[in-house]
N, C-alpha and C. Protein backbone atom coordinates (compact mmCIF):
# COMPACT_ATOMS: atom_id res chain seq x y z
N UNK A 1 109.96 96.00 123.43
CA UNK A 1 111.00 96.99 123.42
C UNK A 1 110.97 97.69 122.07
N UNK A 2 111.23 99.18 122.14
CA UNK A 2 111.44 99.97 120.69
C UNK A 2 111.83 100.79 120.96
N UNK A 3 113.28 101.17 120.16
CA UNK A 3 113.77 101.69 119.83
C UNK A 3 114.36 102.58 118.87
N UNK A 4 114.17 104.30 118.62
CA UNK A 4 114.35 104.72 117.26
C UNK A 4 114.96 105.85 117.66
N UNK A 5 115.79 106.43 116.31
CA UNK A 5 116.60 107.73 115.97
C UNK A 5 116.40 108.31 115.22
N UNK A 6 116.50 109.68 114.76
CA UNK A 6 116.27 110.08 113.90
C UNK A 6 117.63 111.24 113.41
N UNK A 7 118.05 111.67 112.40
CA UNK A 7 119.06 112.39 112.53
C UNK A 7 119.14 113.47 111.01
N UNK A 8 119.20 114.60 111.61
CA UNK A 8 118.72 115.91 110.74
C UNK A 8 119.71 116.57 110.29
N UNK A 9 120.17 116.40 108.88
CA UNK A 9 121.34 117.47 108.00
C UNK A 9 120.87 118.21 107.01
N UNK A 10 120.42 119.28 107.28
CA UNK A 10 120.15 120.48 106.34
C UNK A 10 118.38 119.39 106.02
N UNK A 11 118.49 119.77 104.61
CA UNK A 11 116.90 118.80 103.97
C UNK A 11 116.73 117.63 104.22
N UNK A 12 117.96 116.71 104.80
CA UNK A 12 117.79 115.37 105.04
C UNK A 12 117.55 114.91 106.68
N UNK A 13 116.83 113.95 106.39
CA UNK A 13 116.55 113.52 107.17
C UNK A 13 116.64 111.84 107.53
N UNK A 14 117.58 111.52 108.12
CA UNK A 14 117.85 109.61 108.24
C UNK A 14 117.14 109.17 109.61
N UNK A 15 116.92 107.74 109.51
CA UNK A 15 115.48 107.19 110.72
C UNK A 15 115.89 105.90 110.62
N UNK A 16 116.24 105.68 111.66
CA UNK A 16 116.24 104.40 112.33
C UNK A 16 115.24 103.92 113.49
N UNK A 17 114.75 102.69 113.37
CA UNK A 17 114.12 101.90 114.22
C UNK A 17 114.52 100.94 114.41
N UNK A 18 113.87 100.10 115.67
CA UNK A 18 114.32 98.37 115.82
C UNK A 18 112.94 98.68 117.05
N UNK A 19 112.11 97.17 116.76
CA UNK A 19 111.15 96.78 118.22
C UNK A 19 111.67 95.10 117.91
N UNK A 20 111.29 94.90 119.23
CA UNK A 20 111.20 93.45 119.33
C UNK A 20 110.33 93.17 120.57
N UNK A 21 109.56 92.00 119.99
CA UNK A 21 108.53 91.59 121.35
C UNK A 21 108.77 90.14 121.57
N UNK A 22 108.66 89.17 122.52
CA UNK A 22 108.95 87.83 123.05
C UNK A 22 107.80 87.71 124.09
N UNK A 23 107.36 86.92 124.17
CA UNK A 23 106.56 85.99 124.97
C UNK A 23 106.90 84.51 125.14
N UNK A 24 106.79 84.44 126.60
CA UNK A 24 106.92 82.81 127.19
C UNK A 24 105.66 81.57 127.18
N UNK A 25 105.37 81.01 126.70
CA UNK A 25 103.94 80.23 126.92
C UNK A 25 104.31 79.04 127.57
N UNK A 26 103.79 78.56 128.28
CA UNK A 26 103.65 77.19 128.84
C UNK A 26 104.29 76.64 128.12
N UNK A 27 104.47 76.35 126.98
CA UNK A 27 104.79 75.41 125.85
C UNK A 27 105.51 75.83 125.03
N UNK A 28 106.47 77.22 125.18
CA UNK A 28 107.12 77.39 123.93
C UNK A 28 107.43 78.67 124.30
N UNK A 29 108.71 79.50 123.89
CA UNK A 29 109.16 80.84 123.61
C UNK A 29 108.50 81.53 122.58
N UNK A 30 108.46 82.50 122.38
CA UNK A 30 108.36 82.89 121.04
C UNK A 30 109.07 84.59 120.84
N UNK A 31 109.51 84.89 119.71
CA UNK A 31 110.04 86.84 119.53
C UNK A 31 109.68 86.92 118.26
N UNK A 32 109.86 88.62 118.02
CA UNK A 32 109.38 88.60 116.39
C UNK A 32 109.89 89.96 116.94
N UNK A 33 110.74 90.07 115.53
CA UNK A 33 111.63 91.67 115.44
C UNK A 33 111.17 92.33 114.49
N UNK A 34 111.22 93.71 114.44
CA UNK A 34 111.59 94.46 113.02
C UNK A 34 112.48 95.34 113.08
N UNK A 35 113.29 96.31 111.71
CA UNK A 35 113.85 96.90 111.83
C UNK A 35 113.72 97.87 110.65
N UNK A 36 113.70 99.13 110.99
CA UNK A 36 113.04 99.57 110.10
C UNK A 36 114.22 100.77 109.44
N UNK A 37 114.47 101.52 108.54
CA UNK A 37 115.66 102.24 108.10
C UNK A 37 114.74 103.20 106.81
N UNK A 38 115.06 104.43 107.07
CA UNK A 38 114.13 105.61 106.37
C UNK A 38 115.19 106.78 106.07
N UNK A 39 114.66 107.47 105.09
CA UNK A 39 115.13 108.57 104.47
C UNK A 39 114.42 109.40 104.56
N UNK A 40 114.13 110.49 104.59
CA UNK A 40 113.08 111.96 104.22
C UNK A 40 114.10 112.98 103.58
N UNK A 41 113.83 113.62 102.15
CA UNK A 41 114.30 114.84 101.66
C UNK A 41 113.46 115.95 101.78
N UNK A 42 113.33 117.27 102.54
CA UNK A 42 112.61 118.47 102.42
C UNK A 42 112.71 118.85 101.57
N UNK A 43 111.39 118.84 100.83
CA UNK A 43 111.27 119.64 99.60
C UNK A 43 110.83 121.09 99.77
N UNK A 44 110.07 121.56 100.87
CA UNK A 44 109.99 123.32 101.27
C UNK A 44 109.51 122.22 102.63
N UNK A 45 109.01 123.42 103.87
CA UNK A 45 108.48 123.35 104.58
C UNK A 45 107.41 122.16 105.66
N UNK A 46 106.78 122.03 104.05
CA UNK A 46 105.15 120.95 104.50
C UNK A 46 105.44 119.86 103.66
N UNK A 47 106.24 119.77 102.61
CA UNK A 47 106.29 118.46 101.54
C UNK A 47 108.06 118.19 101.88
N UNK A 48 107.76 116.74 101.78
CA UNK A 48 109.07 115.82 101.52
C UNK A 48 109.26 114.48 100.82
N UNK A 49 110.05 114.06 100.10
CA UNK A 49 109.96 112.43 99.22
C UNK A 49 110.67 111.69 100.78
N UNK A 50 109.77 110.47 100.23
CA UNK A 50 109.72 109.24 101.62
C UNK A 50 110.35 108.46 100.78
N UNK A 51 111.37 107.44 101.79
CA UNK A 51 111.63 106.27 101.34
C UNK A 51 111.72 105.31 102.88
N UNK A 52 111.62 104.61 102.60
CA UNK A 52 111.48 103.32 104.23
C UNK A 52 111.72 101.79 103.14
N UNK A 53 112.41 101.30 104.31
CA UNK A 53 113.19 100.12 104.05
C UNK A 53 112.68 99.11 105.55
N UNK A 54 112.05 98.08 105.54
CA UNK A 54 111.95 97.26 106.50
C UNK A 54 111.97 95.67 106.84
N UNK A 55 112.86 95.10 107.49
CA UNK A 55 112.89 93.49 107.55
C UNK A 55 112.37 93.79 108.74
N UNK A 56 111.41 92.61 109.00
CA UNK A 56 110.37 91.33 110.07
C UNK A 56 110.96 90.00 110.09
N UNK A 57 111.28 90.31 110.99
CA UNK A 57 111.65 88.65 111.46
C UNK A 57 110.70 88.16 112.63
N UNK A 58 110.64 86.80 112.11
CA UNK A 58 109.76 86.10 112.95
C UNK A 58 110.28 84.55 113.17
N UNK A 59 111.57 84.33 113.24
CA UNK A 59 112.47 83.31 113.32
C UNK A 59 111.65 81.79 113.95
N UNK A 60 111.19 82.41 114.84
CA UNK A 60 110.45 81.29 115.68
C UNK A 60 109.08 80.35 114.77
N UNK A 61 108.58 81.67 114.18
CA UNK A 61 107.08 80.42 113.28
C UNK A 61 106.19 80.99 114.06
N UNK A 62 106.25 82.11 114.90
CA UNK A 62 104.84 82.63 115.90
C UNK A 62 104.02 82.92 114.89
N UNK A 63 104.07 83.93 114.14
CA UNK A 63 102.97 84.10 113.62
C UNK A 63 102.01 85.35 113.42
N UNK A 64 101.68 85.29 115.00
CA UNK A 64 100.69 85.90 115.41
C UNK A 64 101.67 87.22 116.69
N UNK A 65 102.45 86.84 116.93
CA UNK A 65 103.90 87.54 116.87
C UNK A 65 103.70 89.39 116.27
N UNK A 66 104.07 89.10 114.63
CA UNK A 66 104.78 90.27 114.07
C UNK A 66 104.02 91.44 113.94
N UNK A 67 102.89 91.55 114.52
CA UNK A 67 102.04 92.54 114.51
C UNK A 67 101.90 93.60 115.67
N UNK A 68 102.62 92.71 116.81
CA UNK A 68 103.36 93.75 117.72
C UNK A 68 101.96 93.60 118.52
N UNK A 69 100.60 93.19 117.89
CA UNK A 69 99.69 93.42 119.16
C UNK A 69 99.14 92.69 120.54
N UNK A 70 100.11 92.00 120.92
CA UNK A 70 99.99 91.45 122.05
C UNK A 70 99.01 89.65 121.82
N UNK A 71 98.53 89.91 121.44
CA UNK A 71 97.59 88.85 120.68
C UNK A 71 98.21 87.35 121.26
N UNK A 72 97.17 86.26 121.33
CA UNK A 72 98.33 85.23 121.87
C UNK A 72 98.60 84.42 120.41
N UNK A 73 99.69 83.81 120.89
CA UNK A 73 100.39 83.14 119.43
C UNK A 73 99.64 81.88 119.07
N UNK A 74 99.51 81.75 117.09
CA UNK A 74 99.20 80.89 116.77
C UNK A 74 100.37 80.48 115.87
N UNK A 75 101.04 79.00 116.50
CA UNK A 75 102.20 78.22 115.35
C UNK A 75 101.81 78.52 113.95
N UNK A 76 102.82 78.89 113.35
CA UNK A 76 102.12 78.54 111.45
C UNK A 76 103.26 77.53 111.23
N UNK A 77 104.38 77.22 111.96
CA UNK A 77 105.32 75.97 111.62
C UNK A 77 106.22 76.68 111.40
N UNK A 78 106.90 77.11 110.05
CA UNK A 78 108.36 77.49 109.74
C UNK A 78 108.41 79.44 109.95
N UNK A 79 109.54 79.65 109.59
CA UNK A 79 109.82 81.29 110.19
C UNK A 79 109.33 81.91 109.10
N UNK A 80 108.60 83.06 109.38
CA UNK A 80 107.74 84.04 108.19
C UNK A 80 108.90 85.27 108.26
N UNK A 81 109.63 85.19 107.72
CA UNK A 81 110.92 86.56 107.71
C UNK A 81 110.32 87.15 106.35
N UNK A 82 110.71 88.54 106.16
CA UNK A 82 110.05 88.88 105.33
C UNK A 82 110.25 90.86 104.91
N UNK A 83 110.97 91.25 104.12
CA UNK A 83 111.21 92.41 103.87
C UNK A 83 109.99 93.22 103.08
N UNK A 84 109.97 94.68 102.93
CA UNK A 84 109.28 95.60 102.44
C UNK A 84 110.00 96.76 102.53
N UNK A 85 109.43 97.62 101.27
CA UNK A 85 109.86 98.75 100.87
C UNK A 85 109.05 99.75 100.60
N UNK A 86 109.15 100.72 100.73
CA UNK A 86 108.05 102.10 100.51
C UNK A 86 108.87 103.39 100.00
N UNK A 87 108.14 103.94 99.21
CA UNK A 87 108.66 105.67 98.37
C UNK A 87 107.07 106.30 98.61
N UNK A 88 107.47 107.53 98.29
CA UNK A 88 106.16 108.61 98.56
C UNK A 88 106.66 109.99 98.84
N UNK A 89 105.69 110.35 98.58
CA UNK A 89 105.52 112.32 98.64
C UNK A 89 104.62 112.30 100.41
N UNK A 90 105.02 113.27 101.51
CA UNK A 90 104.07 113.34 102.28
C UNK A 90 104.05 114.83 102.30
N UNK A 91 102.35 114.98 102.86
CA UNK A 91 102.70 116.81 102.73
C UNK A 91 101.77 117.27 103.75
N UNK A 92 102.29 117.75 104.80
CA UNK A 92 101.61 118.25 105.84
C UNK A 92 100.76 119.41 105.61
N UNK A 93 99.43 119.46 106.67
CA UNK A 93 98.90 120.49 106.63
C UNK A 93 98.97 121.46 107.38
């Protein structure tokens, strides 16, 4: 499942996301979320400053989980939760 918004005031720009994926195995549940929360300022036209904010959760210990690619799960034991942050210039062509 994924889910996102985006919402436009004058140069700004606010972004919300959320996915979450779960699988059943013979032997075990498993989910792994993220959620992701962004800014964009228009600086003219083609350029804007980036900022993105994101927690991963992986509560369960999948693993193999948070990458969203379907992949089958390998245990690593305890929950890999885990935040990141990003800034930047992007500039379209």
């Amino acid at each position: 499942m994924s889910v996102g918004v985006s919402y436009v005031t004058g140069v700004n720009t606010w972004m919300a996301a959320y996915q979450r994926a779960s699988s059943a195995l013979a032997t075990a549940t498993s989910a792994a979320s993220l959620l992701g929360l962004g800014y964009e300022y228009a600086l003219s036209k083609t350029t804007a400053l980036t900022a993105r904010y994101e927690r991963i959760g992986d509560g369960s210990g999948a693993g193999a989980l948070t990458n969203f690619t379907g992949t089958p799960f390998a245990a690593v034991g305890a929950a890999t939760d885990r935040t990141r942050m990003g800034v930047g210039l992007r500039v379209g062509f």
